[in-house]
N, C-alpha and C. Protein backbone atom coordinates (compact mmCIF):
# COMPACT_ATOMS: atom_id res chain seq x y z
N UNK A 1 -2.28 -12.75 35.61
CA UNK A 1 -2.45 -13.45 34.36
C UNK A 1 -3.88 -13.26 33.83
N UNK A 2 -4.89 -13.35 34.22
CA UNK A 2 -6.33 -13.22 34.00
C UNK A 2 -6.48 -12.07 33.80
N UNK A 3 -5.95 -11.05 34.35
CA UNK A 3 -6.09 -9.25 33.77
C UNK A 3 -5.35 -9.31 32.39
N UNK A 4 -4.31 -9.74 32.40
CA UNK A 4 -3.50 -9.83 30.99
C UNK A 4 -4.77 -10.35 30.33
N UNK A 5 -5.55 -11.68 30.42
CA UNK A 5 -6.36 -12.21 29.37
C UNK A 5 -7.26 -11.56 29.21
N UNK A 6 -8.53 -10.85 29.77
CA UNK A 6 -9.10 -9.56 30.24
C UNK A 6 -8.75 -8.71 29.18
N UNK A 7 -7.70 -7.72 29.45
CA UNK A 7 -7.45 -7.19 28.49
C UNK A 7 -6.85 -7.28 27.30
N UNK A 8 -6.39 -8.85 26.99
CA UNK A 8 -6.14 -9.18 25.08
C UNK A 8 -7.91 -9.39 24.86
N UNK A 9 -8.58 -9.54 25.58
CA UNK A 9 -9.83 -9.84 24.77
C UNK A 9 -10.77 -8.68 24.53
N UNK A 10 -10.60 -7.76 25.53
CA UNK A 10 -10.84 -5.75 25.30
C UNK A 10 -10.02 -5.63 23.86
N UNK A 11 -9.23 -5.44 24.21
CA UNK A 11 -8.18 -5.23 22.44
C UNK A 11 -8.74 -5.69 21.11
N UNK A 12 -8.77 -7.39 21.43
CA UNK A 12 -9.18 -7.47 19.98
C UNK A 12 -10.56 -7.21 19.73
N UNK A 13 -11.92 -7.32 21.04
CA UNK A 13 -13.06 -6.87 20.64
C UNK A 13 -12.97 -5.66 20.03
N UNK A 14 -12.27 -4.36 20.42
CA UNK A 14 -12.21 -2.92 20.11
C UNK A 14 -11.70 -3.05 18.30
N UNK A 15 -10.59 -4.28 18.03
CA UNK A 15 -10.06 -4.15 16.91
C UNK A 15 -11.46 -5.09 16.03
N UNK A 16 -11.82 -5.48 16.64
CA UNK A 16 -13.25 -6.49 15.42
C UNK A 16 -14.62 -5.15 14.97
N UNK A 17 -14.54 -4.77 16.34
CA UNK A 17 -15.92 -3.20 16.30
C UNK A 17 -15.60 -2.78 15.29
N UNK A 18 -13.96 -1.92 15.61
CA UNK A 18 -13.45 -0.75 15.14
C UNK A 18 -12.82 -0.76 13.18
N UNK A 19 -12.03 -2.15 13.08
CA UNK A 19 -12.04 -2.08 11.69
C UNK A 19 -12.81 -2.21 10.98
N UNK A 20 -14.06 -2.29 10.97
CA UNK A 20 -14.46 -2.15 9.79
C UNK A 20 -15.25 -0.28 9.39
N UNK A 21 -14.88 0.24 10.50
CA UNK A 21 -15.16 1.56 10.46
C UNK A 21 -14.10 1.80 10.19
N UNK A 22 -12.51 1.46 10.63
CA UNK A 22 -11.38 2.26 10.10
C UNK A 22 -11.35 1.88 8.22
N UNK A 23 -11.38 0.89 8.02
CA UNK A 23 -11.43 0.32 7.24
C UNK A 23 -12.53 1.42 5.40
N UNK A 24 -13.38 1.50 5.89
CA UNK A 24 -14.22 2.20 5.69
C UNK A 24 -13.42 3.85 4.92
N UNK A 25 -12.85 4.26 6.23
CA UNK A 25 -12.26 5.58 6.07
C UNK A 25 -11.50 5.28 4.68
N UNK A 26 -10.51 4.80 4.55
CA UNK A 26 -9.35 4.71 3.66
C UNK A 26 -8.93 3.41 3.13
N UNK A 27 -8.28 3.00 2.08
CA UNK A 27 -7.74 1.72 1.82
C UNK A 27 -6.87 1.36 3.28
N UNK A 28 -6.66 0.16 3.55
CA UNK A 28 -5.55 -0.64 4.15
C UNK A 28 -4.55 -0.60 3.63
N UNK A 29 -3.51 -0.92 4.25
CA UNK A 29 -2.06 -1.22 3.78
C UNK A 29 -1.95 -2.40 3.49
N UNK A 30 -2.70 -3.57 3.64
CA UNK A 30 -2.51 -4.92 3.82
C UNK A 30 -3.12 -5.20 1.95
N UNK A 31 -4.39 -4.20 1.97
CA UNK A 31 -4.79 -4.14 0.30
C UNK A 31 -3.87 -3.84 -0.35
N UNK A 32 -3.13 -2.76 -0.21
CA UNK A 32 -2.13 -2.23 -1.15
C UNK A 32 -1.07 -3.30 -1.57
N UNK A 33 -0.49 -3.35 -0.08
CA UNK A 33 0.48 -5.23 -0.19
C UNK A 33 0.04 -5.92 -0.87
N UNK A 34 -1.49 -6.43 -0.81
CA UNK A 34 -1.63 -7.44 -1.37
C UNK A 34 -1.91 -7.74 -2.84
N UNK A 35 -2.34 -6.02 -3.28
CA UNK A 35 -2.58 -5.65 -4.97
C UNK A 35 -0.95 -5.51 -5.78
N UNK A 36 0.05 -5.39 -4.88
CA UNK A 36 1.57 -5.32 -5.46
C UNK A 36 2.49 -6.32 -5.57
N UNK A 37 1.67 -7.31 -4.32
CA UNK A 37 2.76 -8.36 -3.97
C UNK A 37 3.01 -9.16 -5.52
N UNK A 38 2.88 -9.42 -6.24
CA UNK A 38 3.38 -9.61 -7.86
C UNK A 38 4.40 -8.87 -7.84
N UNK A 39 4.79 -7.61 -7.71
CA UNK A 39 5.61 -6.56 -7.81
C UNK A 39 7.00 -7.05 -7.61
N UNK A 40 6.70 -7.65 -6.43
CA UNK A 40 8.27 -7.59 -5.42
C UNK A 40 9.79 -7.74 -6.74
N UNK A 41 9.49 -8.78 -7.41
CA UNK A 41 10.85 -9.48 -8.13
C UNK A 41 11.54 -8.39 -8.88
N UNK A 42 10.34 -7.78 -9.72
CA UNK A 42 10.56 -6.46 -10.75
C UNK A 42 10.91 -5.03 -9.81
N UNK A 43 10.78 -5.10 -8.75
CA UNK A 43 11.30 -3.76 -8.12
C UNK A 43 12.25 -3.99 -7.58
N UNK A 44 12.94 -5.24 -6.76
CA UNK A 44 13.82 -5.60 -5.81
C UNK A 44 14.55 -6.55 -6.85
N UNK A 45 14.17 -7.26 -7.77
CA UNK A 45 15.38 -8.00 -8.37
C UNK A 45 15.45 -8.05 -9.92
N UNK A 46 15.65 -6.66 -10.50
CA UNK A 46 15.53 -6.46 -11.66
C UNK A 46 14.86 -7.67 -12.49
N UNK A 47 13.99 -7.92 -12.03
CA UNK A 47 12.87 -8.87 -12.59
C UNK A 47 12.48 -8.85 -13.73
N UNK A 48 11.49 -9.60 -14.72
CA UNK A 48 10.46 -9.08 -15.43
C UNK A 48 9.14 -8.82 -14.68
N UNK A 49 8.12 -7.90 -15.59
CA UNK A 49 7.02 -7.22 -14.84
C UNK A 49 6.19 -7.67 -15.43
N UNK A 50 5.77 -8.64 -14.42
CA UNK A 50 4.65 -9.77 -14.26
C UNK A 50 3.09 -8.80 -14.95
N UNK A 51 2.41 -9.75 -15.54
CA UNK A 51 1.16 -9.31 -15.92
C UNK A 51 0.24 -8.68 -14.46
N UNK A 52 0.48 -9.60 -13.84
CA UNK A 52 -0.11 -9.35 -11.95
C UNK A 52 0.38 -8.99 -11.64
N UNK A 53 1.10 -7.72 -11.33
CA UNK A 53 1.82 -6.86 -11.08
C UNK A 53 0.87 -5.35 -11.67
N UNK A 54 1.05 -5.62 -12.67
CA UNK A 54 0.29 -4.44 -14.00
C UNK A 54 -1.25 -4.31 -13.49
N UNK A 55 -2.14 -5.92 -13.41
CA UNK A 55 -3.40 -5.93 -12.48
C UNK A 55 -3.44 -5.03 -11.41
N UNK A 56 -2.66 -5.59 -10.67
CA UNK A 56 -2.66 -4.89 -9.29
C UNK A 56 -2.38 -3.32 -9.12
N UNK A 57 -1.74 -2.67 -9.84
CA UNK A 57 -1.43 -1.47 -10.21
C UNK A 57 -2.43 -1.10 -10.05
N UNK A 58 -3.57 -1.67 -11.60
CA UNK A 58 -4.69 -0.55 -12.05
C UNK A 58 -5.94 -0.88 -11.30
N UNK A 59 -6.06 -1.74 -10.09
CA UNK A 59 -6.85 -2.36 -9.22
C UNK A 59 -6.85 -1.17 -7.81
N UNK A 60 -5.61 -1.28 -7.77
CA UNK A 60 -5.19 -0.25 -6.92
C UNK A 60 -5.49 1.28 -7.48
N UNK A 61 -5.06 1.70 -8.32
CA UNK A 61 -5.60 3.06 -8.79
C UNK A 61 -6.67 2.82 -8.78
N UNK A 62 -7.71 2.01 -9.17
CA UNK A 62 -9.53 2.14 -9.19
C UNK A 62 -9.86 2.30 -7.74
N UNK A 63 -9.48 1.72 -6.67
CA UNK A 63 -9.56 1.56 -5.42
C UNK A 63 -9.66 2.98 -4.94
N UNK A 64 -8.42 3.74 -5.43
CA UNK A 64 -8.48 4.99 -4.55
C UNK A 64 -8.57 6.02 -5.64
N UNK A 65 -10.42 6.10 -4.97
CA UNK A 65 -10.68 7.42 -5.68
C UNK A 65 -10.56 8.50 -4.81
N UNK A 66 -10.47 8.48 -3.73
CA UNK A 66 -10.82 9.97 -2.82
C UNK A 66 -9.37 10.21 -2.36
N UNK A 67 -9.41 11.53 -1.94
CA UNK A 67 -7.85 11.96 -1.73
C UNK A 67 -7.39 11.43 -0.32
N UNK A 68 -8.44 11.00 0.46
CA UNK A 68 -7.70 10.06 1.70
C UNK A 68 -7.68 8.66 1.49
N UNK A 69 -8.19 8.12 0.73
CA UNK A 69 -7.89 6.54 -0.35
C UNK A 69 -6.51 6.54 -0.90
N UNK A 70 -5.77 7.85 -1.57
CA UNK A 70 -4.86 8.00 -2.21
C UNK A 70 -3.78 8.05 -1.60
N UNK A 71 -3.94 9.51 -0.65
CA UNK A 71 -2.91 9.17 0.78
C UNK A 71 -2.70 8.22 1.41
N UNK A 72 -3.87 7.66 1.73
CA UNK A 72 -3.41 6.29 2.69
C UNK A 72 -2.86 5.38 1.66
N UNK A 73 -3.19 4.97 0.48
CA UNK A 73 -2.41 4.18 -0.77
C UNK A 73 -0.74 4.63 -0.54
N UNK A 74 -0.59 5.94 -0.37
CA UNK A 74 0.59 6.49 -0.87
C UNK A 74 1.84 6.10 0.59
N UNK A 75 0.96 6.50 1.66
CA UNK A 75 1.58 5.95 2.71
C UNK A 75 2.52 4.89 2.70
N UNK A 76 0.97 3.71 2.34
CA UNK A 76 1.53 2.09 2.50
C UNK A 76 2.80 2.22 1.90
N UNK A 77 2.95 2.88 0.50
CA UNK A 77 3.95 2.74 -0.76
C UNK A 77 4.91 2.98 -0.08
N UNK A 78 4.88 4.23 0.57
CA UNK A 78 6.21 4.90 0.49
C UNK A 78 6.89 3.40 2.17
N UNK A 79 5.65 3.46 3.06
CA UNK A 79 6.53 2.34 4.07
C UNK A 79 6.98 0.97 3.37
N UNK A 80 6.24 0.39 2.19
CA UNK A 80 6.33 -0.65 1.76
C UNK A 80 8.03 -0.29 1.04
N UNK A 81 8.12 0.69 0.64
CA UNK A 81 9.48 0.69 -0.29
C UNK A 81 10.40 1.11 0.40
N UNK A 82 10.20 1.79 1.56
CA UNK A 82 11.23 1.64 3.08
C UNK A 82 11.50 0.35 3.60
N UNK A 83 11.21 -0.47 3.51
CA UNK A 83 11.02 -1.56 3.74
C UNK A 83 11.73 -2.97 2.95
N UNK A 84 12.41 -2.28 2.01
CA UNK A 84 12.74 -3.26 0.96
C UNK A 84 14.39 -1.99 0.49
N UNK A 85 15.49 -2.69 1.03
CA UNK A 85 16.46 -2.10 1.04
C UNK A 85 17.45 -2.17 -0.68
N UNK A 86 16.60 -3.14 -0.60
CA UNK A 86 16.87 -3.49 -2.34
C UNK A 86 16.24 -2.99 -3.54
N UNK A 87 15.21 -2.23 -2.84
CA UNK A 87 14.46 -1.29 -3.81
C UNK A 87 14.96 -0.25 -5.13
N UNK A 88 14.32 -0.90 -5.98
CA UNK A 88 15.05 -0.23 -7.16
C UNK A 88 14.07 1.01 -7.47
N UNK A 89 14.75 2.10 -7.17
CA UNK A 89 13.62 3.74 -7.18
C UNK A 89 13.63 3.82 -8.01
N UNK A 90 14.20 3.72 -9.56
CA UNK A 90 13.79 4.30 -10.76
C UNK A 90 12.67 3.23 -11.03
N UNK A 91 12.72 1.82 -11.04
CA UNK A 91 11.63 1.37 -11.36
C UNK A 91 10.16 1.39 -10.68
N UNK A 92 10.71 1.45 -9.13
CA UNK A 92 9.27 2.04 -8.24
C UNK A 92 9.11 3.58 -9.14
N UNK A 93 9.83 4.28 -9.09
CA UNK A 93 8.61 5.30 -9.76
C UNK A 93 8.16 5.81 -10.81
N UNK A 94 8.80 4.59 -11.73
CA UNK A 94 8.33 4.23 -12.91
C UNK A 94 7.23 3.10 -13.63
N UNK A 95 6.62 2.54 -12.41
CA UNK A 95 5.95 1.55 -12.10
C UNK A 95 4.71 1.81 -12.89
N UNK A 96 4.18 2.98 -12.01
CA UNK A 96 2.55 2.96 -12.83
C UNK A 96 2.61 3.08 -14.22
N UNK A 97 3.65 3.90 -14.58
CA UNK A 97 3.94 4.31 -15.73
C UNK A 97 3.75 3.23 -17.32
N UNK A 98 5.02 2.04 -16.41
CA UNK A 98 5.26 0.80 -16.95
C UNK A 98 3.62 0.21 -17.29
N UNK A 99 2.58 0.48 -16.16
CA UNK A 99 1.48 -0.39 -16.72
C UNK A 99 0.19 0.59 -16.58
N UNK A 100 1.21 1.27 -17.52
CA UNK A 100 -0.09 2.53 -18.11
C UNK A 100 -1.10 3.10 -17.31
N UNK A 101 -0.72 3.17 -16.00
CA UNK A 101 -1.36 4.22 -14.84
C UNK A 101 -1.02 5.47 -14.77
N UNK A 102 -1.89 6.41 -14.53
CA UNK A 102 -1.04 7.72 -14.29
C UNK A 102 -1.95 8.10 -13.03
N UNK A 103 -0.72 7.82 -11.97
CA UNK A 103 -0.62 8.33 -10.33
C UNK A 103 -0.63 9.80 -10.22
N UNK A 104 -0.76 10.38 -9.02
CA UNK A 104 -0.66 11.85 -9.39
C UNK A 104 0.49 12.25 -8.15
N UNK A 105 1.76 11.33 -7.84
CA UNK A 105 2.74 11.15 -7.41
C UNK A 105 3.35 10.04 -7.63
N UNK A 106 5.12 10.35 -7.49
CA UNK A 106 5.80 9.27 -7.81
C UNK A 106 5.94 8.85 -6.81
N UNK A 107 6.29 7.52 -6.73
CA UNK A 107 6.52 6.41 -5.63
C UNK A 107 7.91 6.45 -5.04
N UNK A 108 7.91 6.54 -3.75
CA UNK A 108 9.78 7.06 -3.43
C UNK A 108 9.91 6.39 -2.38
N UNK A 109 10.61 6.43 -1.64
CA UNK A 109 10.95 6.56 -0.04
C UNK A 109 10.71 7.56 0.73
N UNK A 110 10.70 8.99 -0.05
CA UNK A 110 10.50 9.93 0.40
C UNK A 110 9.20 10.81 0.00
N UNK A 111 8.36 10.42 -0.85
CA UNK A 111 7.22 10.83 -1.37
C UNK A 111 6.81 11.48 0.37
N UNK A 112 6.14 12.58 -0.04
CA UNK A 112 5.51 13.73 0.96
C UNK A 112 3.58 13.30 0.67
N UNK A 113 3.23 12.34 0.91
CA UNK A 113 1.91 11.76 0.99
C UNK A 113 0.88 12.77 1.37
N UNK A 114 1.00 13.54 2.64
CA UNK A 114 0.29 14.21 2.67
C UNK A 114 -0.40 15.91 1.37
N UNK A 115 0.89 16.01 0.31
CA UNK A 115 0.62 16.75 -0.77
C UNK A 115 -0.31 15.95 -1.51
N UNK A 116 -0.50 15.19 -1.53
CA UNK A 116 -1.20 14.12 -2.40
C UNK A 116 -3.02 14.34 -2.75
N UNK A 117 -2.98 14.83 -3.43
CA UNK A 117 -4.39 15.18 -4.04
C UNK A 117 -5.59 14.05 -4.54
């Protein structure tokens, strides 16, 4: 039991060091979530598209300027919309569109992230 505690407290020291250097590298997924979460109703329940929704969009595009900011953005997307079986794909990849972003990929399930410029 004490080796178990031992090593949860190795773990999370390594995770307190280490994120803010991973962090650093690329956006989070937890940012991305949290710049969309407005989103959910309008993609998953033919919703209306919340003003905070539209925010978060162009918050998110300012965020990722570098092409591993973008990828890792594109990542989250594509797991975030795996993730949601109710996902409506014409409006995910019509999204930025809707609030006058222009992405330089569409948002899918299957988006190939790593092409991502």
């Amino acid at each position: 039991m004490a080796g178990l505690v031992k090593l949860s407290c190795l773990v999370l020291a390594c995770m307190i060091v280490a994120g803010p250097i991973a962090t650093n590298a690329a956006l989070s997924c937890g940012t991305v979530s949290g710049n969309l979460a407005a989103c959910i109703g309008y993609l998953t329940q033919n919703g209306p598209l919340p003003r905070g929704c539209c925010t978060g969009v162009t918050n998110l595009n300012n965020m990722a300027r570098t092409t591993p900011d973008r990828q890792q953005a594109c990542r989250c997307l594509v797991g975030a919309a795996n993730s949601f079986p109710t996902l409506n794909a014409a409006r995910a990849a019509g999204l930025p569109k809707a609030c006058g972003v222009n992405i330089p990929y569409k948002i899918s399930k299957s988006t190939n992230c790593n092409s991502v410029r």
